[in-house]
N, C-alpha and C. Protein backbone atom coordinates (compact mmCIF):
# COMPACT_ATOMS: atom_id res chain seq x y z
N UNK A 1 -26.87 124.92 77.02
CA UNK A 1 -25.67 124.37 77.62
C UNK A 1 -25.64 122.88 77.33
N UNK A 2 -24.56 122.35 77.29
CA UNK A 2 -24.20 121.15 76.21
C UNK A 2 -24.31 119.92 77.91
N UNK A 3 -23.95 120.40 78.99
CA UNK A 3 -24.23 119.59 80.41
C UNK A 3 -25.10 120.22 81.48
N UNK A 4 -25.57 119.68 82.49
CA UNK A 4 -26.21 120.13 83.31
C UNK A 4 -25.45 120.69 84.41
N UNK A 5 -24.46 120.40 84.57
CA UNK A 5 -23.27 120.80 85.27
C UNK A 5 -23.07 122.05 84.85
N UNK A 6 -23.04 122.56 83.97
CA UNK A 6 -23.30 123.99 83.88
C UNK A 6 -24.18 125.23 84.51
N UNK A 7 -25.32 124.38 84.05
CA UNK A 7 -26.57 124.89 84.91
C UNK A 7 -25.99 125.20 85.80
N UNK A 8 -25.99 124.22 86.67
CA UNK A 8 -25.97 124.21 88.10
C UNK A 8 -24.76 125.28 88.50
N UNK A 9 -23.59 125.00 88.04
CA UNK A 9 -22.31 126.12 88.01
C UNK A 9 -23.24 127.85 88.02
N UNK A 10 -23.97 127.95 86.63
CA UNK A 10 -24.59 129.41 86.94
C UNK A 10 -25.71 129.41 88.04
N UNK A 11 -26.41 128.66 87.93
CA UNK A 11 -27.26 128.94 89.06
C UNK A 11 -26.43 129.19 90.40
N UNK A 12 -25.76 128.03 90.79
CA UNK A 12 -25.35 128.35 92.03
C UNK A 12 -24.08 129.58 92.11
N UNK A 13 -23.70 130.12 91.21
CA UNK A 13 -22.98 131.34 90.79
C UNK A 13 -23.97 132.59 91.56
N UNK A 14 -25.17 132.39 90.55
CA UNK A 14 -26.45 133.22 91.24
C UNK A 14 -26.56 133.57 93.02
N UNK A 15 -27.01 132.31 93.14
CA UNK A 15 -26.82 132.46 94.83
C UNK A 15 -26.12 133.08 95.21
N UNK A 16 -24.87 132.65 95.15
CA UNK A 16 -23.56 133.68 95.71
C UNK A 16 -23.88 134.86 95.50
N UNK A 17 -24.26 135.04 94.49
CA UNK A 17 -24.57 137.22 93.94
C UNK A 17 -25.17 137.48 95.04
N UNK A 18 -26.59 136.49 95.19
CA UNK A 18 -27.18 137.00 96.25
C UNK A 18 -27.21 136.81 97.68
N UNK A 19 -26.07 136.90 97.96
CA UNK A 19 -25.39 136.70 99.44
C UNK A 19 -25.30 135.73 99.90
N UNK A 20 -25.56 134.62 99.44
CA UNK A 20 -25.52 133.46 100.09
C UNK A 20 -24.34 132.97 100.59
N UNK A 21 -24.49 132.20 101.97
CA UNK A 21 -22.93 131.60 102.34
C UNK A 21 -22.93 130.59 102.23
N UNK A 22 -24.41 129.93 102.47
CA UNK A 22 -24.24 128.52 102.30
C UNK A 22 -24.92 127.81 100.83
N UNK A 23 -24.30 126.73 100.20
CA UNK A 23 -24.73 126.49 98.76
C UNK A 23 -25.44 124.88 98.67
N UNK A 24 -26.69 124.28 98.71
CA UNK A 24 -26.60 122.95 98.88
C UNK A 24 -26.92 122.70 97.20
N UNK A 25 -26.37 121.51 96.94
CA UNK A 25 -26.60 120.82 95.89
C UNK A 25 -26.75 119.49 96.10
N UNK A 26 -28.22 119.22 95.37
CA UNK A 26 -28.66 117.65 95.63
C UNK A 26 -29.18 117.23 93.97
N UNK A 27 -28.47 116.19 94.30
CA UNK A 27 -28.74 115.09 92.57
C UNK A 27 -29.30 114.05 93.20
N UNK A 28 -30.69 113.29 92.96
CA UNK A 28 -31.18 112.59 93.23
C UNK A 28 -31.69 111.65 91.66
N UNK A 29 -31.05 110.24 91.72
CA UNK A 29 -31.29 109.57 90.83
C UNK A 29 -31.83 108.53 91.16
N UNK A 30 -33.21 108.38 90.61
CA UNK A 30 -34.09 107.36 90.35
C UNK A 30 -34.60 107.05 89.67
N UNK A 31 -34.15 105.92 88.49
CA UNK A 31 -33.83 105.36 87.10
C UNK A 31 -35.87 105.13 87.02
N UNK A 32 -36.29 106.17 86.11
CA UNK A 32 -36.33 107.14 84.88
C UNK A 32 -35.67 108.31 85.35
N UNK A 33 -36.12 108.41 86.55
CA UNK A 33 -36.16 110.46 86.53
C UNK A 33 -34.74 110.49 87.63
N UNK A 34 -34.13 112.02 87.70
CA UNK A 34 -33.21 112.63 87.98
C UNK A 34 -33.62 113.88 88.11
N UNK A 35 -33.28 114.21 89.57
CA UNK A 35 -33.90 115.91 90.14
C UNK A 35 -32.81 116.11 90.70
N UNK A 36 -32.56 117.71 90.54
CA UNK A 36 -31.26 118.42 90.85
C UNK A 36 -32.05 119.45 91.32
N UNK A 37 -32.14 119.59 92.89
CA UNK A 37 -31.90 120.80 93.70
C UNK A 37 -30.77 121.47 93.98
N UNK A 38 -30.86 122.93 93.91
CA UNK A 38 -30.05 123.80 94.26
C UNK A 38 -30.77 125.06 95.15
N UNK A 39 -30.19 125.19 96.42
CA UNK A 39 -30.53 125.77 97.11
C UNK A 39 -29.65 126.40 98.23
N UNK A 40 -30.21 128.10 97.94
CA UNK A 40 -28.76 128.95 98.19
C UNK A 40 -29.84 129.47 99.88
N UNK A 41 -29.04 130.23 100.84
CA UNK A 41 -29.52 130.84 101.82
C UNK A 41 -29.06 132.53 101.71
N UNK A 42 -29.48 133.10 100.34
CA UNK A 42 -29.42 134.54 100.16
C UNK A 42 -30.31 134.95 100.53
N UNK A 43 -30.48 136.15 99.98
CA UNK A 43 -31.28 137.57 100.10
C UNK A 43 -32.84 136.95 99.69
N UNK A 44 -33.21 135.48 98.93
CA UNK A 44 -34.31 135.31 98.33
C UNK A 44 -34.38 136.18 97.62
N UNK A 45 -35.80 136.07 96.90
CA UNK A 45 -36.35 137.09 95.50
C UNK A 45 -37.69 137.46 95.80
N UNK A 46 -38.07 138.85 95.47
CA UNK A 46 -39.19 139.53 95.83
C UNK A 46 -40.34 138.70 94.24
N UNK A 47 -41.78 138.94 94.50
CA UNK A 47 -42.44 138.02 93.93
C UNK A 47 -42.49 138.55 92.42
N UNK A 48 -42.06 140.03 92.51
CA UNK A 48 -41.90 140.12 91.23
C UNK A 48 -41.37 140.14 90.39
N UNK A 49 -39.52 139.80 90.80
CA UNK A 49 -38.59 139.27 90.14
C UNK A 49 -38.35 137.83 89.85
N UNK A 50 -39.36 136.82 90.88
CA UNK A 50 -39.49 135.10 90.77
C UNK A 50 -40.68 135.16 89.54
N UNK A 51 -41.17 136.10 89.57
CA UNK A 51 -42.20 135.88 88.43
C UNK A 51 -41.57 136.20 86.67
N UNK A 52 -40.25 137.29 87.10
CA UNK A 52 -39.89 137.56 85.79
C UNK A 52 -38.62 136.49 85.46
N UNK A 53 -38.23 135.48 86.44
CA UNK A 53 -37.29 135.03 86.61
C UNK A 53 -37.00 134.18 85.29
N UNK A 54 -37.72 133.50 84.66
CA UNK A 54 -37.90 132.43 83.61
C UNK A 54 -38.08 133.61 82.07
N UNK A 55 -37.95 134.45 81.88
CA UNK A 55 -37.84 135.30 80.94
C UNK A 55 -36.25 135.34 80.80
N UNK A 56 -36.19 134.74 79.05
CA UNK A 56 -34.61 135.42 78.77
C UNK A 56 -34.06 137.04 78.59
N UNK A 57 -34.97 137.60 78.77
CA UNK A 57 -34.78 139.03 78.65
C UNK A 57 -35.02 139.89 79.58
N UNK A 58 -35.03 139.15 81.01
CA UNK A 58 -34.41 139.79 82.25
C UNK A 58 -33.29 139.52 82.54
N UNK A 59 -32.47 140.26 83.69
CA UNK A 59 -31.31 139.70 84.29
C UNK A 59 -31.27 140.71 85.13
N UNK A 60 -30.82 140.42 86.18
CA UNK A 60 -30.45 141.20 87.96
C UNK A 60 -29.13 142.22 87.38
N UNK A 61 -27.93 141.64 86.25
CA UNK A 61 -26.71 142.14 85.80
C UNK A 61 -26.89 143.37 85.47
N UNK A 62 -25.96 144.06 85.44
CA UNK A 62 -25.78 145.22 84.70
C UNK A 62 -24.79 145.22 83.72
N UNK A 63 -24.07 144.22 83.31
CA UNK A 63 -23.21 143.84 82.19
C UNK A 63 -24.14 143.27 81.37
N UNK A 64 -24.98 142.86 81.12
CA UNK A 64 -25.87 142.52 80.33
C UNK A 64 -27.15 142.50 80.04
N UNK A 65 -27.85 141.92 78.92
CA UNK A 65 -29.22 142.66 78.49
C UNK A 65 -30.24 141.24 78.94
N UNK A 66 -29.74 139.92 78.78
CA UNK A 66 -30.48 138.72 78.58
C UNK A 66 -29.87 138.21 80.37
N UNK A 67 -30.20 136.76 80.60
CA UNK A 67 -29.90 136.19 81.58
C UNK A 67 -31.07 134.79 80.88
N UNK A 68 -29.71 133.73 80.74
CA UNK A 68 -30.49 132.39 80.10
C UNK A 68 -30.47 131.63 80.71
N UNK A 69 -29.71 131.56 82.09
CA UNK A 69 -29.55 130.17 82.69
C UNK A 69 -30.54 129.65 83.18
N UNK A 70 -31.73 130.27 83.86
CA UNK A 70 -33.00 129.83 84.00
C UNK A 70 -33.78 129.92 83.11
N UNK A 71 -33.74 130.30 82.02
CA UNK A 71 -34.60 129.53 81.12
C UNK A 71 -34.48 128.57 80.24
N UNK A 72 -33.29 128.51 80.18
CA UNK A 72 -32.28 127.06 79.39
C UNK A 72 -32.23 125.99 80.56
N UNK A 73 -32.66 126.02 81.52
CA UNK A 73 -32.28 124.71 82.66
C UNK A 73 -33.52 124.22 82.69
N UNK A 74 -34.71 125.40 82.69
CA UNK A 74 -36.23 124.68 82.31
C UNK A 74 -36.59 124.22 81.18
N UNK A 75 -36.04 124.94 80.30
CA UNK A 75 -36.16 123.74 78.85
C UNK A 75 -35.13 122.71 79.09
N UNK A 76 -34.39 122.52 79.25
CA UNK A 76 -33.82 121.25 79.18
C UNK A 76 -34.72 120.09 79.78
N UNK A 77 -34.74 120.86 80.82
CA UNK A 77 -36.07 119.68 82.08
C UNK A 77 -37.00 119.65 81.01
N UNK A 78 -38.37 120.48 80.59
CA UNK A 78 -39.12 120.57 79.96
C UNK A 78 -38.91 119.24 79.08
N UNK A 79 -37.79 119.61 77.77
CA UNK A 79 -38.22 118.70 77.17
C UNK A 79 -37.54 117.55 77.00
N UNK A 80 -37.64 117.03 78.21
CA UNK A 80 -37.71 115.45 79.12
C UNK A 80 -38.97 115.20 79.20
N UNK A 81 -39.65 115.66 79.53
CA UNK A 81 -41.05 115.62 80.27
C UNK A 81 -40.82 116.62 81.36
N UNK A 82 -40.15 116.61 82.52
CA UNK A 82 -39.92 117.01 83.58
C UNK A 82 -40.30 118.70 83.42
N UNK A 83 -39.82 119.26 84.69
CA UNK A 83 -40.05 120.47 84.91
C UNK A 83 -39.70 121.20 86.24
N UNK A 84 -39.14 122.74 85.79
CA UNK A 84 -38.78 123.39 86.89
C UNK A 84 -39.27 124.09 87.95
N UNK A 85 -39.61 123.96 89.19
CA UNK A 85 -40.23 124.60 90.09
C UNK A 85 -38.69 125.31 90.80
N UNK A 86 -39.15 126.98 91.23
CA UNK A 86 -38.68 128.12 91.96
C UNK A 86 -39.59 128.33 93.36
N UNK A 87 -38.87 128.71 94.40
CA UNK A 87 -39.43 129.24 95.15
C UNK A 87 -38.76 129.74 96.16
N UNK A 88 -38.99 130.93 96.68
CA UNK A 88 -38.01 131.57 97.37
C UNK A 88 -38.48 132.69 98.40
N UNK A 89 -37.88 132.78 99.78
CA UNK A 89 -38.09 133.69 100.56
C UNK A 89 -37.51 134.92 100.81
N UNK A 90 -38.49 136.11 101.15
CA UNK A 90 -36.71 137.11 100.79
C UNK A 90 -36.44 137.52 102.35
N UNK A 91 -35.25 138.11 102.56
CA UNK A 91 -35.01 138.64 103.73
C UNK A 91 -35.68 139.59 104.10
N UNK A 92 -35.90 139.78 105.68
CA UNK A 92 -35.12 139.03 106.77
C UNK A 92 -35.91 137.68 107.20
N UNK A 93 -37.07 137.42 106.65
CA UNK A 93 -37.57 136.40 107.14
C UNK A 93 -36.78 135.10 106.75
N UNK A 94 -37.21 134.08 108.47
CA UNK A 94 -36.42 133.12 108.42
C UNK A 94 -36.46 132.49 107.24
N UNK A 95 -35.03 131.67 107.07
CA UNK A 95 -35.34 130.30 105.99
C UNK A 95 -35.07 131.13 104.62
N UNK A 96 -34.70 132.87 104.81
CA UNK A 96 -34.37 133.52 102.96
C UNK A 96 -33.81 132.52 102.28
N UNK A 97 -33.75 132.56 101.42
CA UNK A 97 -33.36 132.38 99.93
C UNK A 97 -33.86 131.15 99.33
N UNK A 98 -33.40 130.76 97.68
CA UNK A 98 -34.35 130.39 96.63
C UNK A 98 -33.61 129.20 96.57
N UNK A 99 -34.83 128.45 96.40
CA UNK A 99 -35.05 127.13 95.51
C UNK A 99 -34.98 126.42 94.54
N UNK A 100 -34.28 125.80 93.54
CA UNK A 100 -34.31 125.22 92.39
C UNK A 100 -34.45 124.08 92.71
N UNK A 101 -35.80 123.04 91.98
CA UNK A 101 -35.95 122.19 91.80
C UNK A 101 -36.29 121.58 90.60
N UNK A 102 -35.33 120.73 89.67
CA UNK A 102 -35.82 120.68 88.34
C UNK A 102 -35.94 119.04 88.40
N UNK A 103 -37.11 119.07 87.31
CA UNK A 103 -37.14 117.25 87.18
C UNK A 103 -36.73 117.27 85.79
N UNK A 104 -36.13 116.04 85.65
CA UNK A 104 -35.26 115.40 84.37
C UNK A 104 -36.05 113.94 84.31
N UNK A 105 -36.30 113.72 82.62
CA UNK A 105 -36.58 112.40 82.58
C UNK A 105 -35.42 111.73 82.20
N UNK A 106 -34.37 110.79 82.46
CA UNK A 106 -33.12 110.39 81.55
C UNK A 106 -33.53 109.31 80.67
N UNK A 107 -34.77 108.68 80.83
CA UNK A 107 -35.02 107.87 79.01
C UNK A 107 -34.96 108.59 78.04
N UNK A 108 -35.34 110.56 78.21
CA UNK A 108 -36.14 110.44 76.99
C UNK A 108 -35.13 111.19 76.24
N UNK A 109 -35.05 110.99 74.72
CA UNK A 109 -34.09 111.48 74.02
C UNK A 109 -33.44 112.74 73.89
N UNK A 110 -34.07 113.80 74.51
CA UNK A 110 -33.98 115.18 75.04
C UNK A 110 -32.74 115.03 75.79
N UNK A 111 -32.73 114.28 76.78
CA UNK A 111 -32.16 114.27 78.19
C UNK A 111 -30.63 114.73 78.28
N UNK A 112 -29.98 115.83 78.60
CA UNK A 112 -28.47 116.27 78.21
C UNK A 112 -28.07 115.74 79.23
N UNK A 113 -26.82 115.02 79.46
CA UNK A 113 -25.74 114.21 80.17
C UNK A 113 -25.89 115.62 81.71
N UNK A 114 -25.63 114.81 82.68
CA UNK A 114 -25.24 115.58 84.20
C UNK A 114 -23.94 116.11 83.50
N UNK A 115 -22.64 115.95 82.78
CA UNK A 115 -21.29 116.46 82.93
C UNK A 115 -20.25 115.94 84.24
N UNK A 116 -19.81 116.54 84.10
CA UNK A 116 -18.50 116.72 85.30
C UNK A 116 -18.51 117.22 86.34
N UNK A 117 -19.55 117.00 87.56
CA UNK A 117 -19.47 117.85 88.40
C UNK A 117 -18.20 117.88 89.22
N UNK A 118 -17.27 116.92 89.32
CA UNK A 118 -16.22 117.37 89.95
C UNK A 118 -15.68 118.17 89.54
N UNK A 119 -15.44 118.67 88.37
CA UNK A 119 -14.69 120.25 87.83
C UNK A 119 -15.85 121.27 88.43
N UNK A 120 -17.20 121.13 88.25
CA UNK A 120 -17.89 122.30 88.38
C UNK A 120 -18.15 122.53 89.96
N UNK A 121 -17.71 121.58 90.95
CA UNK A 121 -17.57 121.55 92.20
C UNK A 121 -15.97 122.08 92.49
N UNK A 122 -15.02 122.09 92.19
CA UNK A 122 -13.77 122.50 92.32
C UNK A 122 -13.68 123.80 91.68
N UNK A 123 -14.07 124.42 90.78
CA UNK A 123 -14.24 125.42 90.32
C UNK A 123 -15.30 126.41 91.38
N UNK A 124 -16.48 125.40 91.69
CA UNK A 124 -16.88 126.60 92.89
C UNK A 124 -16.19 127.23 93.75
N UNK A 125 -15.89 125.96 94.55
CA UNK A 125 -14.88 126.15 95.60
C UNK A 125 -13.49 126.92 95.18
N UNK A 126 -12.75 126.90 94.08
CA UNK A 126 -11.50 128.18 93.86
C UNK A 126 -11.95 129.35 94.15
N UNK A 127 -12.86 129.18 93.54
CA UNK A 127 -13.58 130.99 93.49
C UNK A 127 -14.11 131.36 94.23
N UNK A 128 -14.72 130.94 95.33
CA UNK A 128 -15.49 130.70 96.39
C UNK A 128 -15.34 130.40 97.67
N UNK A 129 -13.92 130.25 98.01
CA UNK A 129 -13.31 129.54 99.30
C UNK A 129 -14.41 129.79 100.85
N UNK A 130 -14.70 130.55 100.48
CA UNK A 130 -15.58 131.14 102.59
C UNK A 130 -16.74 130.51 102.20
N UNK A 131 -17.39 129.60 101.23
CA UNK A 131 -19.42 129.42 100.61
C UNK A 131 -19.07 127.95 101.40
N UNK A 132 -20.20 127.79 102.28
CA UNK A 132 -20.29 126.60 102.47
C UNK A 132 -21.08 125.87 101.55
N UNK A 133 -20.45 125.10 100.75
CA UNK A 133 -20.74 123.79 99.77
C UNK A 133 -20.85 122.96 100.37
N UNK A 134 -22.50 122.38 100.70
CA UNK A 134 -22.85 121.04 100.99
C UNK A 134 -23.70 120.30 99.10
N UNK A 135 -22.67 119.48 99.60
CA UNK A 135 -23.14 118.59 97.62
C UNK A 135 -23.46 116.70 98.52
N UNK A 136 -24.58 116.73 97.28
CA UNK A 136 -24.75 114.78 97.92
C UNK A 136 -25.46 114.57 96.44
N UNK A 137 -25.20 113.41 95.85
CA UNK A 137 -25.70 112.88 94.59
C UNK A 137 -25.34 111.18 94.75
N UNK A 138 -27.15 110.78 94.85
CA UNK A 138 -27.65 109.67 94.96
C UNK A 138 -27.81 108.80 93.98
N UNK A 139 -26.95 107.68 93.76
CA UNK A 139 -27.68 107.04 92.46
C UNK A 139 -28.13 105.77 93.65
N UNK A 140 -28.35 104.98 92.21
CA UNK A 140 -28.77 103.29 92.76
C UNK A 140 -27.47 102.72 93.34
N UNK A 141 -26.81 102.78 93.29
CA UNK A 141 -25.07 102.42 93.19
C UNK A 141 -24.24 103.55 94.26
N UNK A 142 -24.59 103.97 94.72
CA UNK A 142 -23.93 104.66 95.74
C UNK A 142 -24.07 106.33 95.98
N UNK A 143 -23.25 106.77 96.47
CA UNK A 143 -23.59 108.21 96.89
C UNK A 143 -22.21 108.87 96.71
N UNK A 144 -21.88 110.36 96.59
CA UNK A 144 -21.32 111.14 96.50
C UNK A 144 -21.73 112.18 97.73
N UNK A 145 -20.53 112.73 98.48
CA UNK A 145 -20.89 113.35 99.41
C UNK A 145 -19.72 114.57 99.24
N UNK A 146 -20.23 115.21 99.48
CA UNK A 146 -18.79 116.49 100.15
C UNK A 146 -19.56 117.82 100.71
N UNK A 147 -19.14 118.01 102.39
CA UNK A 147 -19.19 119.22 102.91
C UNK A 147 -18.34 119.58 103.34
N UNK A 148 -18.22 121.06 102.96
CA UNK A 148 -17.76 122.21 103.19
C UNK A 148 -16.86 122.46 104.56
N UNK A 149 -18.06 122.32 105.23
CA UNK A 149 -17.93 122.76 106.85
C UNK A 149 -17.04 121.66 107.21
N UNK A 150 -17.35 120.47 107.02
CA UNK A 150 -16.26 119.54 107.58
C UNK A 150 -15.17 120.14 107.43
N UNK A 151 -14.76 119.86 106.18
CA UNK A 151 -13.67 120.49 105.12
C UNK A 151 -12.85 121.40 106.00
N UNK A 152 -13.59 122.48 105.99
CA UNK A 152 -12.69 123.70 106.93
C UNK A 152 -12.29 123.37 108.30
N UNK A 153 -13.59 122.39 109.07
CA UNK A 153 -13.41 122.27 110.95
C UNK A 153 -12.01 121.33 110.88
N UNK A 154 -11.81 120.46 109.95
CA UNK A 154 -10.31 119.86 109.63
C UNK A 154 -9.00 120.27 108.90
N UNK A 155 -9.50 121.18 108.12
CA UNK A 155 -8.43 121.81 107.67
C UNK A 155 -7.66 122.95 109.05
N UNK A 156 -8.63 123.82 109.45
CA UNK A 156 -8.60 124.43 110.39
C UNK A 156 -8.21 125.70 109.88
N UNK A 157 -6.57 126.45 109.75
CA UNK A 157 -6.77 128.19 109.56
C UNK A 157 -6.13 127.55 107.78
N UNK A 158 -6.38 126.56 107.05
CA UNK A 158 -6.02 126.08 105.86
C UNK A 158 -6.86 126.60 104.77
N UNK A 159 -6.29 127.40 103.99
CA UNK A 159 -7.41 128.22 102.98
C UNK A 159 -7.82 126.88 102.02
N UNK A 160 -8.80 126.36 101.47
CA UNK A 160 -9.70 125.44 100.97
C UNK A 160 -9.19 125.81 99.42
N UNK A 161 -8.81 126.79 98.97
CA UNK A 161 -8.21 127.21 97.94
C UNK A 161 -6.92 127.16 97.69
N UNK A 162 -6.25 125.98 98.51
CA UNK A 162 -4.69 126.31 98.57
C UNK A 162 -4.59 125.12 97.11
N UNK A 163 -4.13 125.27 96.35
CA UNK A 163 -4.06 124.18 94.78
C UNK A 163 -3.94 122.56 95.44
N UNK A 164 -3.02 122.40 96.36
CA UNK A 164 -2.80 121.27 97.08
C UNK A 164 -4.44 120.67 97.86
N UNK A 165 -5.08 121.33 98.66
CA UNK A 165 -6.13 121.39 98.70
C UNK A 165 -7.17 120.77 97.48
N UNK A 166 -7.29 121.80 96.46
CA UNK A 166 -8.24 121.44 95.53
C UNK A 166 -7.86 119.97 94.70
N UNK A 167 -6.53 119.76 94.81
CA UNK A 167 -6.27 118.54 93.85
C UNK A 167 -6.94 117.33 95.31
N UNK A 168 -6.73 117.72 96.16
CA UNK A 168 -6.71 116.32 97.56
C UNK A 168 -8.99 116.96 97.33
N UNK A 169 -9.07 117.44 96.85
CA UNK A 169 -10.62 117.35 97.28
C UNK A 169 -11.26 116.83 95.93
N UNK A 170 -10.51 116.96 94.57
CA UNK A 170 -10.92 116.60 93.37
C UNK A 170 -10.83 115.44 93.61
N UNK A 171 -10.04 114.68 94.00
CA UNK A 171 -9.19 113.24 94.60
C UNK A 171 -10.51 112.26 95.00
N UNK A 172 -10.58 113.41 96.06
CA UNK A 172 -11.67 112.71 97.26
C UNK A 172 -13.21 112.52 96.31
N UNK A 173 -13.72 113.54 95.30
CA UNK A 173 -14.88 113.40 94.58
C UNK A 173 -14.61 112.20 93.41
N UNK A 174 -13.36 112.29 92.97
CA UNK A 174 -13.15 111.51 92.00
C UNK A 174 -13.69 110.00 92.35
N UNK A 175 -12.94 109.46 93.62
CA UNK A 175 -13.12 108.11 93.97
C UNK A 175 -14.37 107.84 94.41
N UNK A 176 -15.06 108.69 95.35
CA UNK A 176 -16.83 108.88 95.04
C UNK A 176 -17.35 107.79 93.80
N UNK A 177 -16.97 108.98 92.89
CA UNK A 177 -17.78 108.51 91.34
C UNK A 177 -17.40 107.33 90.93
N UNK A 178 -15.86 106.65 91.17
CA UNK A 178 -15.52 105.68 90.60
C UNK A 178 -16.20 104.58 91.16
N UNK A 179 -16.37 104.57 92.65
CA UNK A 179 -16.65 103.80 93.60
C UNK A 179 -18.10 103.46 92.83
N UNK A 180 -18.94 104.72 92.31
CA UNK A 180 -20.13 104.31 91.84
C UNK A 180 -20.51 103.48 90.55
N UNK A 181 -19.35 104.06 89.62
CA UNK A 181 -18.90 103.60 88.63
C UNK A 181 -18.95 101.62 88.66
N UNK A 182 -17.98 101.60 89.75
CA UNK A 182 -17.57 99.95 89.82
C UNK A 182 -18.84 99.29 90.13
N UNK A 183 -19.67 100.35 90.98
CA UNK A 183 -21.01 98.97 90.94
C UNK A 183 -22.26 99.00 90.33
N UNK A 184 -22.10 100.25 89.16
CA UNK A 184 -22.91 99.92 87.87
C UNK A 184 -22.45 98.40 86.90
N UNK A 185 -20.92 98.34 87.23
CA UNK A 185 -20.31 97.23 86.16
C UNK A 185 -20.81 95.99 87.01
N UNK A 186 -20.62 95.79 88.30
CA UNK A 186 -21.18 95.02 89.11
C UNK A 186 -22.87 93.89 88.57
């Protein structure tokens, strides 16, 4: 995948498969490295599907033969330096579901661009309207925030998917980034 924003789009796609309602996404930037957690509250994974998990020639699907997104998100990390740690609980025990934690080096020439997460955050949410999306991405320069739950306790019986909606929440991420934007130039 040509962004990491992708990744993250399938992975947290994943979650959802596996029941998850709530979706957190954390970008943490600290100039070398950049770690992107993703962490769903599904069904978790039994130890012998977290073990086959990093194989391109598994997949949970039945439309298909391969499943690459976890092993293309650890090479990417990989060859940074960095690297992907999984870990996951399965139901009913408290605290179910799985973990993604990948480290990114961004010096090193490997390193593929984060992308657009405001499309790949608005795109969750179309498709996704009932997932609580909690997102926060930290640089040196400011923060990006958006939850879910707020979102709805103010909207109130307002479907989160209404187009008017998604443009006023793209809006709201947009100026986020810019805001961060202005005090890199700073």
């Amino acid at each position: 995948m040509q962004e990491l924003s992708l990744n993250i789009l399938d992975i947290t796609m994943n979650g959802i498969a596996a029941g998850a309602d709530t979706m957190r996404i954390s970008i943490e930037e600290a100039y070398p490295a950049m770690t992107i957690s993703i962490r769903d509250n599904g069904c978790g994974l039994s130890e012998e599907t977290l073990e086959k998990l990093r194989d391109p020639f598994f997949t949970s699907r039945t439309t298909r033969k391969v499943g690459m997104g976890v092993p293309l998100f650890e090479m990417q990390a990989e060859m940074t330096g960095g690297n992907l740690e999984i870990s996951s609980v399965e139901e009913p025990a408290e605290g179910h579901g799985t973990t993604f934690k990948a480290l990114f080096y961004m010096h090193n020439i490997n390193f593929v661009p984060l992308g657009d997460m405001v499309s790949t955050l608005i795109t969750l949410i179309q498709g996704n309207p009932n997932i609580d999306f909690i997102y926060h991405h930290h640089t040196a320069n400011g923060d990006v925030d958006l939850d879910m739950r707020e979102v709805r306790e103010t909207l109130g019986d307002v479907p989160v998917n209404e187009p008017d909606i998604l443009l006023w929440l793209q809006s709201f991420l947009e100026e986020q980034y810019e805001a961060i934007k202005e005090g890199e130039r700073l």
